[in-house]
C-alpha atoms as a PDB file:
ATOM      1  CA  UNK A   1       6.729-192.328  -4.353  1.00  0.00           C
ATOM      2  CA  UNK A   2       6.784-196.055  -5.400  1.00  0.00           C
ATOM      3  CA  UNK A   3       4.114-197.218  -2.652  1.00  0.00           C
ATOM      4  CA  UNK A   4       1.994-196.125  -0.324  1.00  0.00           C
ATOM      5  CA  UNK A   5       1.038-198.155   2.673  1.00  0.00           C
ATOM      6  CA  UNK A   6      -2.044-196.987   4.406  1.00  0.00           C
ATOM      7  CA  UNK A   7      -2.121-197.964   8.049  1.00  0.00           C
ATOM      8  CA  UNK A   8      -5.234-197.898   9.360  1.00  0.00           C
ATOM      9  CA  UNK A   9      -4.601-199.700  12.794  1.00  0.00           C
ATOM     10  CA  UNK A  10      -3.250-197.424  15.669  1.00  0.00           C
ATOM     11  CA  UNK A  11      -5.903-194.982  17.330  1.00  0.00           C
ATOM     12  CA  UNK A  12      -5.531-192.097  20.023  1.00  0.00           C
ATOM     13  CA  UNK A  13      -1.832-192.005  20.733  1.00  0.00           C
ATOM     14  CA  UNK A  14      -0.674-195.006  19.191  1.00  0.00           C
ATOM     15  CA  UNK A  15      -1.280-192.732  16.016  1.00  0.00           C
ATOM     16  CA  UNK A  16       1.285-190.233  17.136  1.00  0.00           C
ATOM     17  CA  UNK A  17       3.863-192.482  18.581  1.00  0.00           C
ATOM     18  CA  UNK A  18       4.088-194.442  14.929  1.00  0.00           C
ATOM     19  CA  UNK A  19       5.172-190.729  13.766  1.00  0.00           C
ATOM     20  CA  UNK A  20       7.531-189.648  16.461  1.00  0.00           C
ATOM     21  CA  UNK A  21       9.122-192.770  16.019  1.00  0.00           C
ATOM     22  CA  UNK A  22       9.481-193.281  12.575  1.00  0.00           C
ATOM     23  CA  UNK A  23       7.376-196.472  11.460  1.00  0.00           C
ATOM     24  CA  UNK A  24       5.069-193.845   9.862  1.00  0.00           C
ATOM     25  CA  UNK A  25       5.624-190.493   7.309  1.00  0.00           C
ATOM     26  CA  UNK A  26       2.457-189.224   7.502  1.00  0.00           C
ATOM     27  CA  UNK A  27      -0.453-188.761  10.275  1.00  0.00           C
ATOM     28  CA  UNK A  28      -3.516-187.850   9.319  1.00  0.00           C
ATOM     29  CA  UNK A  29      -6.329-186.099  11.670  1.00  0.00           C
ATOM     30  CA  UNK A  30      -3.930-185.482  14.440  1.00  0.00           C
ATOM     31  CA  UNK A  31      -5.696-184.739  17.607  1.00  0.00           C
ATOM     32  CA  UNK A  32      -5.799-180.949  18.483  1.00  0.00           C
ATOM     33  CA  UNK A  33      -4.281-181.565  22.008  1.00  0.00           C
ATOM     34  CA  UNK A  34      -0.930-183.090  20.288  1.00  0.00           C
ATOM     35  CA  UNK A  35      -0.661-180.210  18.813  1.00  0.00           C
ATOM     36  CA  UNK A  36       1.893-178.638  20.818  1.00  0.00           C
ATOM     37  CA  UNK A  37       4.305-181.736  20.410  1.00  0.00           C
ATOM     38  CA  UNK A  38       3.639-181.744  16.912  1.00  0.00           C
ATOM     39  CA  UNK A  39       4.947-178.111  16.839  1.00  0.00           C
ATOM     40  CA  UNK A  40       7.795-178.750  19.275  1.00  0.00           C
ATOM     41  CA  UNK A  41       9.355-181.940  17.394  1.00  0.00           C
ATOM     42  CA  UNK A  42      12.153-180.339  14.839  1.00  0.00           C
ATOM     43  CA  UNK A  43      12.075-183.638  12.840  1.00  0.00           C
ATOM     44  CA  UNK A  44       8.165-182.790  12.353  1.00  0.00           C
ATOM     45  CA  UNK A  45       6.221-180.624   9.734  1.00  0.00           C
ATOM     46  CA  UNK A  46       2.554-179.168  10.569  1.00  0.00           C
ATOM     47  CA  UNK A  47       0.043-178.227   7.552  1.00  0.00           C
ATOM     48  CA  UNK A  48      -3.050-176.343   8.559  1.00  0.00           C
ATOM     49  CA  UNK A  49      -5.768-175.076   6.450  1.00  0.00           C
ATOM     50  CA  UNK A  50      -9.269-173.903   6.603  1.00  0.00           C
ATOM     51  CA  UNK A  51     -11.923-176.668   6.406  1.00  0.00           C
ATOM     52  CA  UNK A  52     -15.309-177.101   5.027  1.00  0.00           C
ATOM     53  CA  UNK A  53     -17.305-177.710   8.297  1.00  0.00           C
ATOM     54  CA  UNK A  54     -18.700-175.642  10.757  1.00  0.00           C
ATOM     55  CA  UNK A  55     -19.539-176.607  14.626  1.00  0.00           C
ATOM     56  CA  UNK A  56     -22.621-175.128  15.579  1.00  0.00           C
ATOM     57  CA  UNK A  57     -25.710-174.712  17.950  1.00  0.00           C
ATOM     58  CA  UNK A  58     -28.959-175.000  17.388  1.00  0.00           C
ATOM     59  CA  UNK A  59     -31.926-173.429  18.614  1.00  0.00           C
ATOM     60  CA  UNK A  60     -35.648-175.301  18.367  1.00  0.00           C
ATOM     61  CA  UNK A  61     -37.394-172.322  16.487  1.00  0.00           C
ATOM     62  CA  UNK A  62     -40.701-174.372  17.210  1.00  0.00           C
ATOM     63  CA  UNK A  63     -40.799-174.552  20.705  1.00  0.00           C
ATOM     64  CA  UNK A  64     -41.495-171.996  23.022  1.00  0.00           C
ATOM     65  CA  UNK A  65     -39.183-169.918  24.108  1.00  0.00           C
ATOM     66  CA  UNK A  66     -36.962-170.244  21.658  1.00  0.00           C
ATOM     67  CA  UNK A  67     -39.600-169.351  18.724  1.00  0.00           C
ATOM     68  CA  UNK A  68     -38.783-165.525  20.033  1.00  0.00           C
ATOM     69  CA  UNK A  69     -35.399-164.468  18.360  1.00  0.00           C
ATOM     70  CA  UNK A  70     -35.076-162.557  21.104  1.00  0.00           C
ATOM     71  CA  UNK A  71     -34.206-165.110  23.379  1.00  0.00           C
ATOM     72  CA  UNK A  72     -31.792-166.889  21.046  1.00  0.00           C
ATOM     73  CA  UNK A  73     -29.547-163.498  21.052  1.00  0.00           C
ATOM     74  CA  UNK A  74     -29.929-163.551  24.913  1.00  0.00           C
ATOM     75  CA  UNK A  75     -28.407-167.135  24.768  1.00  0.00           C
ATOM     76  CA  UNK A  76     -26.027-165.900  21.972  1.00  0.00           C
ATOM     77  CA  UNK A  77     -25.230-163.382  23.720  1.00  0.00           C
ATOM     78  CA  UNK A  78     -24.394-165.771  26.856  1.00  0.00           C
ATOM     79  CA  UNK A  79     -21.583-167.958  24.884  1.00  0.00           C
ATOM     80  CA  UNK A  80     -18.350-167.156  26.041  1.00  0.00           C
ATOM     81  CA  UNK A  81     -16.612-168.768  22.556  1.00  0.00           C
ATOM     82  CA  UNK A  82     -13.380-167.543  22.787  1.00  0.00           C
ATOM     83  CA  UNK A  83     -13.117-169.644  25.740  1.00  0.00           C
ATOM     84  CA  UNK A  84     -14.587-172.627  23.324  1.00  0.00           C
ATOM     85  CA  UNK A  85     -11.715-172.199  21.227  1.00  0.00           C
ATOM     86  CA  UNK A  86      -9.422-171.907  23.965  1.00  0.00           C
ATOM     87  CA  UNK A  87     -10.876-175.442  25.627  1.00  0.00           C
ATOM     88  CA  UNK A  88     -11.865-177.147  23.301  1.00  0.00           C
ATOM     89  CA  UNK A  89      -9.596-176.657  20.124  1.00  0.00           C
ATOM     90  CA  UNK A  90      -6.714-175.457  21.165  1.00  0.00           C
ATOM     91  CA  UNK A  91      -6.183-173.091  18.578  1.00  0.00           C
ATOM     92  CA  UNK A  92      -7.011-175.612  15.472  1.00  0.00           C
ATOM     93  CA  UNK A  93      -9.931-173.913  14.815  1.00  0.00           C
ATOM     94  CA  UNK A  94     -11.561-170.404  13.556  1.00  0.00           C
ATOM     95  CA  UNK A  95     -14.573-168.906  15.492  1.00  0.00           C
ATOM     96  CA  UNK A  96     -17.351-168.980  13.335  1.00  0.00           C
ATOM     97  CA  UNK A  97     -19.124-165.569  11.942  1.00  0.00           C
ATOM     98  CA  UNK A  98     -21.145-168.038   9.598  1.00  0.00           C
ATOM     99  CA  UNK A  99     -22.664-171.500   9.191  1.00  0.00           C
ATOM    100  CA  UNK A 100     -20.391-170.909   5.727  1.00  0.00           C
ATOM    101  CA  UNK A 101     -16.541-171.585   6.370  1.00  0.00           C
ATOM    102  CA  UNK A 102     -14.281-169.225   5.615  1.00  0.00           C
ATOM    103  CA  UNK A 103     -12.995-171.259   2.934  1.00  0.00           C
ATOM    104  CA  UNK A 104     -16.091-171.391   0.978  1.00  0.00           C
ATOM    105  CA  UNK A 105     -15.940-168.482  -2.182  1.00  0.00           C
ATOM    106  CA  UNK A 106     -19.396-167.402  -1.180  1.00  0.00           C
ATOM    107  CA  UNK A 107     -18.081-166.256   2.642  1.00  0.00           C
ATOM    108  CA  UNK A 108     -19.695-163.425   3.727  1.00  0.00           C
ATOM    109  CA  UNK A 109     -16.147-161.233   4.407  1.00  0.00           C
ATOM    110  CA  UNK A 110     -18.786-158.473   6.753  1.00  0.00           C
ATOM    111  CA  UNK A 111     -19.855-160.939   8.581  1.00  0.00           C
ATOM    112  CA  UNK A 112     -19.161-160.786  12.919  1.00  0.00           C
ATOM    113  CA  UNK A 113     -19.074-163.053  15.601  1.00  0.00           C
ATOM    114  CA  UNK A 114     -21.819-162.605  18.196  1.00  0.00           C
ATOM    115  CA  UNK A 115     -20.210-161.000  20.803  1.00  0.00           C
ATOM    116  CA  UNK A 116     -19.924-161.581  24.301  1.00  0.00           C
ATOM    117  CA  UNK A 117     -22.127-159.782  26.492  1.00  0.00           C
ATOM    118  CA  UNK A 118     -23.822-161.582  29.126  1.00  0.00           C
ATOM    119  CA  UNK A 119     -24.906-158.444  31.232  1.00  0.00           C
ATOM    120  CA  UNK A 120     -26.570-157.764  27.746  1.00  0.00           C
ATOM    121  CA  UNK A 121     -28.091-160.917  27.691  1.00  0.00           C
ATOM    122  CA  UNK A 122     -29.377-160.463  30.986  1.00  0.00           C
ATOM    123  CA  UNK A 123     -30.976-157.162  30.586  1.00  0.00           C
ATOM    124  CA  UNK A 124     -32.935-158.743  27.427  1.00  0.00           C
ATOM    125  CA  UNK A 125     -34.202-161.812  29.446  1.00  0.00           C
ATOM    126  CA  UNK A 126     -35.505-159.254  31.972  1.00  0.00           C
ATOM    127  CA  UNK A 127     -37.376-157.214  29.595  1.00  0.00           C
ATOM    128  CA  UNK A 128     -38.781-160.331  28.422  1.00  0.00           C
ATOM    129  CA  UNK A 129     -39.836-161.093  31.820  1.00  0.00           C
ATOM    130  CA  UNK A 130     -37.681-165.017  31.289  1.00  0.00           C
ATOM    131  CA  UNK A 131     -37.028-165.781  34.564  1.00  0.00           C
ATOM    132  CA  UNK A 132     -35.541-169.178  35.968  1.00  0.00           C
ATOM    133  CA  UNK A 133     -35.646-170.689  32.288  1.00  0.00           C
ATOM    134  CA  UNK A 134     -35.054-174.259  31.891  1.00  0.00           C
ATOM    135  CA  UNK A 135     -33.290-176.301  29.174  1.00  0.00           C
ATOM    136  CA  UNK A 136     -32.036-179.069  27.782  1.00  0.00           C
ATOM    137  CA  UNK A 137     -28.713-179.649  25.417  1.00  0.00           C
ATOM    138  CA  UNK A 138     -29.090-182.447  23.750  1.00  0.00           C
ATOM    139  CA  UNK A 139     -25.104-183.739  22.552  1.00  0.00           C
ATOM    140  CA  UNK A 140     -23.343-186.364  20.723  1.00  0.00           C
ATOM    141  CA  UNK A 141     -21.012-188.536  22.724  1.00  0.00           C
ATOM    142  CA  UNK A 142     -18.760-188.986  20.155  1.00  0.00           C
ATOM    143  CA  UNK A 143     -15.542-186.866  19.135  1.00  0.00           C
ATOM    144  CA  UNK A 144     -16.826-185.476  15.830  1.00  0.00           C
ATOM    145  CA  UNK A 145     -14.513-183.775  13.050  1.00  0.00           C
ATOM    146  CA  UNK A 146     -15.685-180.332  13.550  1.00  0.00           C
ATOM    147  CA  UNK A 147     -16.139-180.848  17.376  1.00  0.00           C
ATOM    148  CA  UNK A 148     -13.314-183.047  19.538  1.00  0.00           C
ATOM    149  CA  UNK A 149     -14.833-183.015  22.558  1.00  0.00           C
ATOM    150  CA  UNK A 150     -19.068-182.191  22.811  1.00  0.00           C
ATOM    151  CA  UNK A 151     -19.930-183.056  25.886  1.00  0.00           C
ATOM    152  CA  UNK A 152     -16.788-180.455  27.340  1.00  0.00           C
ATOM    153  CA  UNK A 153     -18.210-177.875  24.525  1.00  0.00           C
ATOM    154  CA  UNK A 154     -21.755-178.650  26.002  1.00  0.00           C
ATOM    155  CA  UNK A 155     -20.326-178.105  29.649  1.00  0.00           C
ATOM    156  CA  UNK A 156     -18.943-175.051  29.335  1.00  0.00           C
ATOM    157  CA  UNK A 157     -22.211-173.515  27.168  1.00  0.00           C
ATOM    158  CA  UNK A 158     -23.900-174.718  30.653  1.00  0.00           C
ATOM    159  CA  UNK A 159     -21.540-172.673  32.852  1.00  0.00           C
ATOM    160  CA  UNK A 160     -21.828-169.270  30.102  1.00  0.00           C
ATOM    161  CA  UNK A 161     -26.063-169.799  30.726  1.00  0.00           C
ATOM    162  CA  UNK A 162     -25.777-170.399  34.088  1.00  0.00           C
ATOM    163  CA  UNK A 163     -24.207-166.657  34.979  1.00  0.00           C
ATOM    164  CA  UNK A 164     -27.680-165.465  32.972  1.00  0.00           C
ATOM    165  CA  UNK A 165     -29.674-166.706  34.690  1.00  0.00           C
ATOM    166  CA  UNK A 166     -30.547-170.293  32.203  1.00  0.00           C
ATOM    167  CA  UNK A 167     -30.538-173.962  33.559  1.00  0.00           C
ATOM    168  CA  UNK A 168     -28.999-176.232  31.424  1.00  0.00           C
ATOM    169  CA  UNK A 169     -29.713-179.653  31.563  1.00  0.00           C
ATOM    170  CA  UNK A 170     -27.034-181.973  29.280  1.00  0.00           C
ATOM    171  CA  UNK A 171     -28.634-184.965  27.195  1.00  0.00           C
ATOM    172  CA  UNK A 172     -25.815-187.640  25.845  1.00  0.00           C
ATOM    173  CA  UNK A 173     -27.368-188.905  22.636  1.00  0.00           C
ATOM    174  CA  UNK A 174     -25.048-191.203  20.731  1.00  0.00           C
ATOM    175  CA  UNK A 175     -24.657-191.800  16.701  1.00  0.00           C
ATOM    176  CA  UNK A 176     -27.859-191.877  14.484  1.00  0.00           C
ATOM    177  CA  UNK A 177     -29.969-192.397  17.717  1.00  0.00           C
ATOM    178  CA  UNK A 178     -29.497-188.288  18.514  1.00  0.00           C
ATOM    179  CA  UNK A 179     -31.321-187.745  14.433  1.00  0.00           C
ATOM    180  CA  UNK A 180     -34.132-189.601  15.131  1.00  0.00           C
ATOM    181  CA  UNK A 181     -34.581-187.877  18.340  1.00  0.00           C
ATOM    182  CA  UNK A 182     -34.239-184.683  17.198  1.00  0.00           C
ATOM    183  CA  UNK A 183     -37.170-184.824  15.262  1.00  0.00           C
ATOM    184  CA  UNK A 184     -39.445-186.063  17.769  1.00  0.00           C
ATOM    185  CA  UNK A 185     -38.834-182.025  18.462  1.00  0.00           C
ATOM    186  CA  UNK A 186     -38.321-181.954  22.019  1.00  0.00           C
ATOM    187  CA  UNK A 187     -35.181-180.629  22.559  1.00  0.00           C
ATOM    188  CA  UNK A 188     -34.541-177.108  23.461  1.00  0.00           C
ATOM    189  CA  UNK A 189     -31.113-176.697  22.250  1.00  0.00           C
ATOM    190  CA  UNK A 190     -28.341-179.470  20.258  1.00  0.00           C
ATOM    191  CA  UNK A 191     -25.119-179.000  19.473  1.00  0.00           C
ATOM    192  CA  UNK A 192     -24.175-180.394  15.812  1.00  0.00           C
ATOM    193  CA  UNK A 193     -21.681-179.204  12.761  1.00  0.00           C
ATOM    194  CA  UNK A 194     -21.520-180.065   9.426  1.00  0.00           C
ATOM    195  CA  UNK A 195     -19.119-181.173   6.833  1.00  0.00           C
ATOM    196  CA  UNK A 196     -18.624-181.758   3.627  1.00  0.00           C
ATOM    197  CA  UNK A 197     -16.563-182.690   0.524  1.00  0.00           C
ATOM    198  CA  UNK A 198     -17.862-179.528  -1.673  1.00  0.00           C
ATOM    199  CA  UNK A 199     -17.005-175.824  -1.890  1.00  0.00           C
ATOM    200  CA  UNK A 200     -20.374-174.695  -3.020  1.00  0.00           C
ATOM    201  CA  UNK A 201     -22.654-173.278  -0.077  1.00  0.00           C
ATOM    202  CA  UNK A 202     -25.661-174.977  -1.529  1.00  0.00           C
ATOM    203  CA  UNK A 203     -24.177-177.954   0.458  1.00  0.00           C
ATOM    204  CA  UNK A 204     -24.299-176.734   3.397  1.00  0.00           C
ATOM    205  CA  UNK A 205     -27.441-173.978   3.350  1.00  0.00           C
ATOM    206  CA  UNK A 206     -30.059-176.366   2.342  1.00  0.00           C
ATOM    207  CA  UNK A 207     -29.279-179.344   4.353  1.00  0.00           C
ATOM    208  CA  UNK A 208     -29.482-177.871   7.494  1.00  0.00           C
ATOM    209  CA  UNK A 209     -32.164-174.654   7.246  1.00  0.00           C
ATOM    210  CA  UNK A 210     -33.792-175.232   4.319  1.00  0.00           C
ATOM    211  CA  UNK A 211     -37.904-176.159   4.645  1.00  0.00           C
ATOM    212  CA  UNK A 212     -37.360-179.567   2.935  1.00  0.00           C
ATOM    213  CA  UNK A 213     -34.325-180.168   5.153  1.00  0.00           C
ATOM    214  CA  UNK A 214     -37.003-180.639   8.470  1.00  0.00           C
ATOM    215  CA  UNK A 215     -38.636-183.622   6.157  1.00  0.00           C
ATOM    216  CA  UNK A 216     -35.094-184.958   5.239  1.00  0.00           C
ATOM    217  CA  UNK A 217     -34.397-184.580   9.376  1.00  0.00           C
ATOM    218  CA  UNK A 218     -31.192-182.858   8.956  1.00  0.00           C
ATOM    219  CA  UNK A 219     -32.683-179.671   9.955  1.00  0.00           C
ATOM    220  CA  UNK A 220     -32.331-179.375  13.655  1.00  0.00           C
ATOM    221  CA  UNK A 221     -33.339-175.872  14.427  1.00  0.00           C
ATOM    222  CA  UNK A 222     -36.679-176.723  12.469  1.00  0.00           C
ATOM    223  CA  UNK A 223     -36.764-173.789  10.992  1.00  0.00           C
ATOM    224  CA  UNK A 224     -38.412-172.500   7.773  1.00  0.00           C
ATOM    225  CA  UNK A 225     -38.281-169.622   6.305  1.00  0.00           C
ATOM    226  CA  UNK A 226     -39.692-168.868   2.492  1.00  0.00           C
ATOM    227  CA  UNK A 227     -37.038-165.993   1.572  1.00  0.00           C
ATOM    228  CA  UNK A 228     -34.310-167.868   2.579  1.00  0.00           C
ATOM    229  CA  UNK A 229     -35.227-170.975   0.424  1.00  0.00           C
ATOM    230  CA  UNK A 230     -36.086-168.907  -2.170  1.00  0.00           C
ATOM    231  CA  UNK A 231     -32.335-167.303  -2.849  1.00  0.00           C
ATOM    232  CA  UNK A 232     -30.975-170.982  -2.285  1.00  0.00           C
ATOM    233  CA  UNK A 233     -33.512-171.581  -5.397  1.00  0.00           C
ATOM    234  CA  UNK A 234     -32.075-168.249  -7.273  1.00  0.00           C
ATOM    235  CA  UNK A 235     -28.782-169.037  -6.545  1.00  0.00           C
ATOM    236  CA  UNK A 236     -28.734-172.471  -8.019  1.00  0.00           C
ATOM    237  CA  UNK A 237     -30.735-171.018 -11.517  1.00  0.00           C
ATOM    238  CA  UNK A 238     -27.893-168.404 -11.858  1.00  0.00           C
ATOM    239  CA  UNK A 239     -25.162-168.585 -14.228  1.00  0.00           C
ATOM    240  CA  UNK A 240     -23.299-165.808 -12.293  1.00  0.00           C
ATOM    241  CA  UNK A 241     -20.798-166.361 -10.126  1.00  0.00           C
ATOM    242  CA  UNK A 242     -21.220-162.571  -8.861  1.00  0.00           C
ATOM    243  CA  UNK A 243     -24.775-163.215  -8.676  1.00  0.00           C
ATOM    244  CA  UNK A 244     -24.530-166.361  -6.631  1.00  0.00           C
ATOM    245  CA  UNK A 245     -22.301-164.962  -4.500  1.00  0.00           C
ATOM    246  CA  UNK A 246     -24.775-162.154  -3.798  1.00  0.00           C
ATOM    247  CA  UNK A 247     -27.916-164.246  -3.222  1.00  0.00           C
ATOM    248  CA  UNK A 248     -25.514-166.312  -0.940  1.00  0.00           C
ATOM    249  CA  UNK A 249     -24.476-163.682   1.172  1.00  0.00           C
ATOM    250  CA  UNK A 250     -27.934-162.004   1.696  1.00  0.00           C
ATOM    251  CA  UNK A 251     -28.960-165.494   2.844  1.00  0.00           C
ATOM    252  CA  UNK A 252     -26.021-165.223   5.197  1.00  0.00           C
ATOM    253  CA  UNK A 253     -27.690-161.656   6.541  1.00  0.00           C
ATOM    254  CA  UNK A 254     -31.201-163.524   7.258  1.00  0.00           C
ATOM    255  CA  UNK A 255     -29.773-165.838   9.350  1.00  0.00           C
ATOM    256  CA  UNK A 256     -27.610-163.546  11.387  1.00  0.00           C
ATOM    257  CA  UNK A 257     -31.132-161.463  12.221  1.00  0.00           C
ATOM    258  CA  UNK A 258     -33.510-164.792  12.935  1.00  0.00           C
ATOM    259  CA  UNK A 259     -30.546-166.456  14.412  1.00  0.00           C
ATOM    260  CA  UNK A 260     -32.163-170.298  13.765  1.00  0.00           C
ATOM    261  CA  UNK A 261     -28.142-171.431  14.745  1.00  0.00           C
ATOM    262  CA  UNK A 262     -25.137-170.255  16.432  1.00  0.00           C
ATOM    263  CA  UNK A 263     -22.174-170.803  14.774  1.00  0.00           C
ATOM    264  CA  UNK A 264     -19.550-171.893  17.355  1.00  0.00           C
ATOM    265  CA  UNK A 265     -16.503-172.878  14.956  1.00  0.00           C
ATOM    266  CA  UNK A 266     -14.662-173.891  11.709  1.00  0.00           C
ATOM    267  CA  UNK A 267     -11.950-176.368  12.226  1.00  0.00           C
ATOM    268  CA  UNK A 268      -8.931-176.527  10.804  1.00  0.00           C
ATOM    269  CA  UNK A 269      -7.683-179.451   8.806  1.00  0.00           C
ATOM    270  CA  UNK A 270      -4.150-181.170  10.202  1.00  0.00           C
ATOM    271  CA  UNK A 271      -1.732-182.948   9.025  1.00  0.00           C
ATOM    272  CA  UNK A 272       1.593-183.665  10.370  1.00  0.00           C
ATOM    273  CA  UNK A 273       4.392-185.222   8.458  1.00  0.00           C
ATOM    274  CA  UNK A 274       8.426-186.225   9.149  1.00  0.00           C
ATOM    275  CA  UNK A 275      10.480-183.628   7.466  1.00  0.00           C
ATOM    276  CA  UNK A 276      12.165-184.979   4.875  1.00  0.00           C
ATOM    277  CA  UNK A 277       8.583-185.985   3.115  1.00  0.00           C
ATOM    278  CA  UNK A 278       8.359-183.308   0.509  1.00  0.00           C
ATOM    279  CA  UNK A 279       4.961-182.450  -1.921  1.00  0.00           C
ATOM    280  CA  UNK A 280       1.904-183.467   0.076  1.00  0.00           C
ATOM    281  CA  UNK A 281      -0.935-180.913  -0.226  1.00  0.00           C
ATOM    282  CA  UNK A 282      -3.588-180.927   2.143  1.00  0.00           C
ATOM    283  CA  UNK A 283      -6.970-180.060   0.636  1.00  0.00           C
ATOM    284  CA  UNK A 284      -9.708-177.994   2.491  1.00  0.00           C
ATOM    285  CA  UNK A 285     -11.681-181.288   2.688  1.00  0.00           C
ATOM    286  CA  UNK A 286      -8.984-183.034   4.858  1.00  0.00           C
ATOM    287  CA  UNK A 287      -7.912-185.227   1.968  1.00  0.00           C
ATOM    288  CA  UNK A 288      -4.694-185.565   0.785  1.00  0.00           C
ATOM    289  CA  UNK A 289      -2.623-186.632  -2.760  1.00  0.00           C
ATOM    290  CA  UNK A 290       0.170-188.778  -2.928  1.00  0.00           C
ATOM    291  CA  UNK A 291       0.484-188.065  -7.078  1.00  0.00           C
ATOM    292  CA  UNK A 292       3.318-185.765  -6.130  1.00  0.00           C
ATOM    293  CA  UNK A 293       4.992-186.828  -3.245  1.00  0.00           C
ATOM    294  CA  UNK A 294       8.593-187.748  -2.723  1.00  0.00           C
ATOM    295  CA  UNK A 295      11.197-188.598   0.189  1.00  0.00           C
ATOM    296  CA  UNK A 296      13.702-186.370   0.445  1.00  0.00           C
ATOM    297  CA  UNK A 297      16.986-188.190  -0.836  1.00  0.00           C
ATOM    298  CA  UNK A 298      19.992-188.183   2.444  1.00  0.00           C
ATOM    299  CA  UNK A 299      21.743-186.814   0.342  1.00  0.00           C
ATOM    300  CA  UNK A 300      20.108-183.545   0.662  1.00  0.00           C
ATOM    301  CA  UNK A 301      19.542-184.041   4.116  1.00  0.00           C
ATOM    302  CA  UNK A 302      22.457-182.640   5.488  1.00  0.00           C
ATOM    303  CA  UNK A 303      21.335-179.576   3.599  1.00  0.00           C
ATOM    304  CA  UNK A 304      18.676-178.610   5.799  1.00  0.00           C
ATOM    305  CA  UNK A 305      19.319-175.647   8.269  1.00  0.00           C
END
């Protein structure tokens, strides 16, 4: 490929019409409701791949009740996220068993997805004698990578709490306001995800539940526990892969028993392309390479089935 001419202009659909009609090859970050006329166009291609980001919710393990694990299954418990999946991403996304992606090496493979049981969750808020329970959500207002539409995700975890029993009360907090609120500590719940351009679980373990990470603010669910930091700590000193991997994974298994976060989702990475563009690789990170990329000559065109 001679050139490359990145077009940074269009937004929304003026994105996907510069595809359909030619004046562009290549469209990165498609939305995930165009999905299905991505899919339907014959002169279109569709990559999808795991990503490295995870969409989650967090609880505020310093405020009362949410300090009793307890009460963050019951909300778990409450969180109807197939039907997240089904709103939100429109099947460009994996439900999450971990705050680790499925692409990462150090995935725990035995690890489930809370399930959902709201008569359960009911019949622990009961024996916890939690009645009428009151909360707010606080939630970006922007479309994020991991998350395309918050405030809808944040509507729908309203309507799951509401059949338990839980009042949800929705808090728009927009850009780098919502950090610096979040550590004034008094939110009850926030919805949040993570990215990032590495495979190795350090980077996303310590910023967001490690002790330090509550100084650093990226730690919403202000959590801190000393075993968990300390196989971050052994993980990073080992030379083993095997061993990191194992130190990884039982930090995996103390979050899914103090439940500081519910992992909600791992989006896919998209990438749609006209057909007769040939050698573009998508990377888990969303980024793609041009070194090998080629038009298809018209020639060959006719070829095609």
């Amino acid at each position: 490929m001679p050139q490359v001419v990145i077009d940074l202009g269009a937004g929304g659909t003026g994105r996907l019409s510069k595809l359909l009609t030619g004046e562009c090859d290549v469209l990165a970050y498609p939305a995930a409701s165009q999905l299905s006329i991505l899919r339907d166009d014959p002169r279109l291609r569709l990559t999808l791949r795991p990503g490295m980001n995870v969409a989650y919710l967090a609880f505020n393990t310093r405020k009362p009740p949410l300090n009793d694990q307890r009460v963050r299954q019951a909300i778990a418990l409450s969180i109807n996220n197939q039907r997240l999946m089904q709103s939100i991403y429109y099947g460009t996304a994996e439900t999450a068993a971990s705050i680790l992606p499925r692409a990462s090496w150090a995935y725990d493979n035995q690890a489930q997805v809370t399930e959902y049981n709201p008569e359960k969750a009911k019949a622990i808020l009961k024996e916890l004698g939690i009645t009428k329970l009151q909360l707010n959500l606080w939630v970006p207002t922007a479309s994020q990578s991991y998350n395309p539409s918050p405030l809808k995700t944040a509507e729908l975890i309203q309507a799951d709490l509401a059949q338990v029993g839980i009042t949800v009360s929705i808090v728009p907090v927009e850009g780098r306001f919502q950090e610096a609120r979040l550590m004034e500590m008094s939110h009850d719940l926030t919805l949040s995800g993570w990215s990032t351009d590495s495979n190795d679980p350090d980077s996303f373990f310590r910023p967001l539940l490690s002790c330090a990470a509550i100084r650093s603010q990226t730690n919403y669910a202000h959590w801190c526990d000393p075993e968990f930091d300390e196989l971050l700590q052994k993980a990073l000193r080992s030379q083993q892969l095997s061993a990191r991997i194992e130190y990884y994974q039982q930090a995996q298994r103390i979050l899914e028993q103090q439940l500081p976060l519910l992992p909600l989702a791992s989006s896919l990475r998209l990438q749609a392309y006209r057909y007769d563009i040939k050698g573009l690789v998508l990377s888990p990170f969303g980024n793609s390479s041009f070194a090998g990329v080629f038009r298809e000559s018209p020639a060959d065109e006719g070829k095609k089935p």
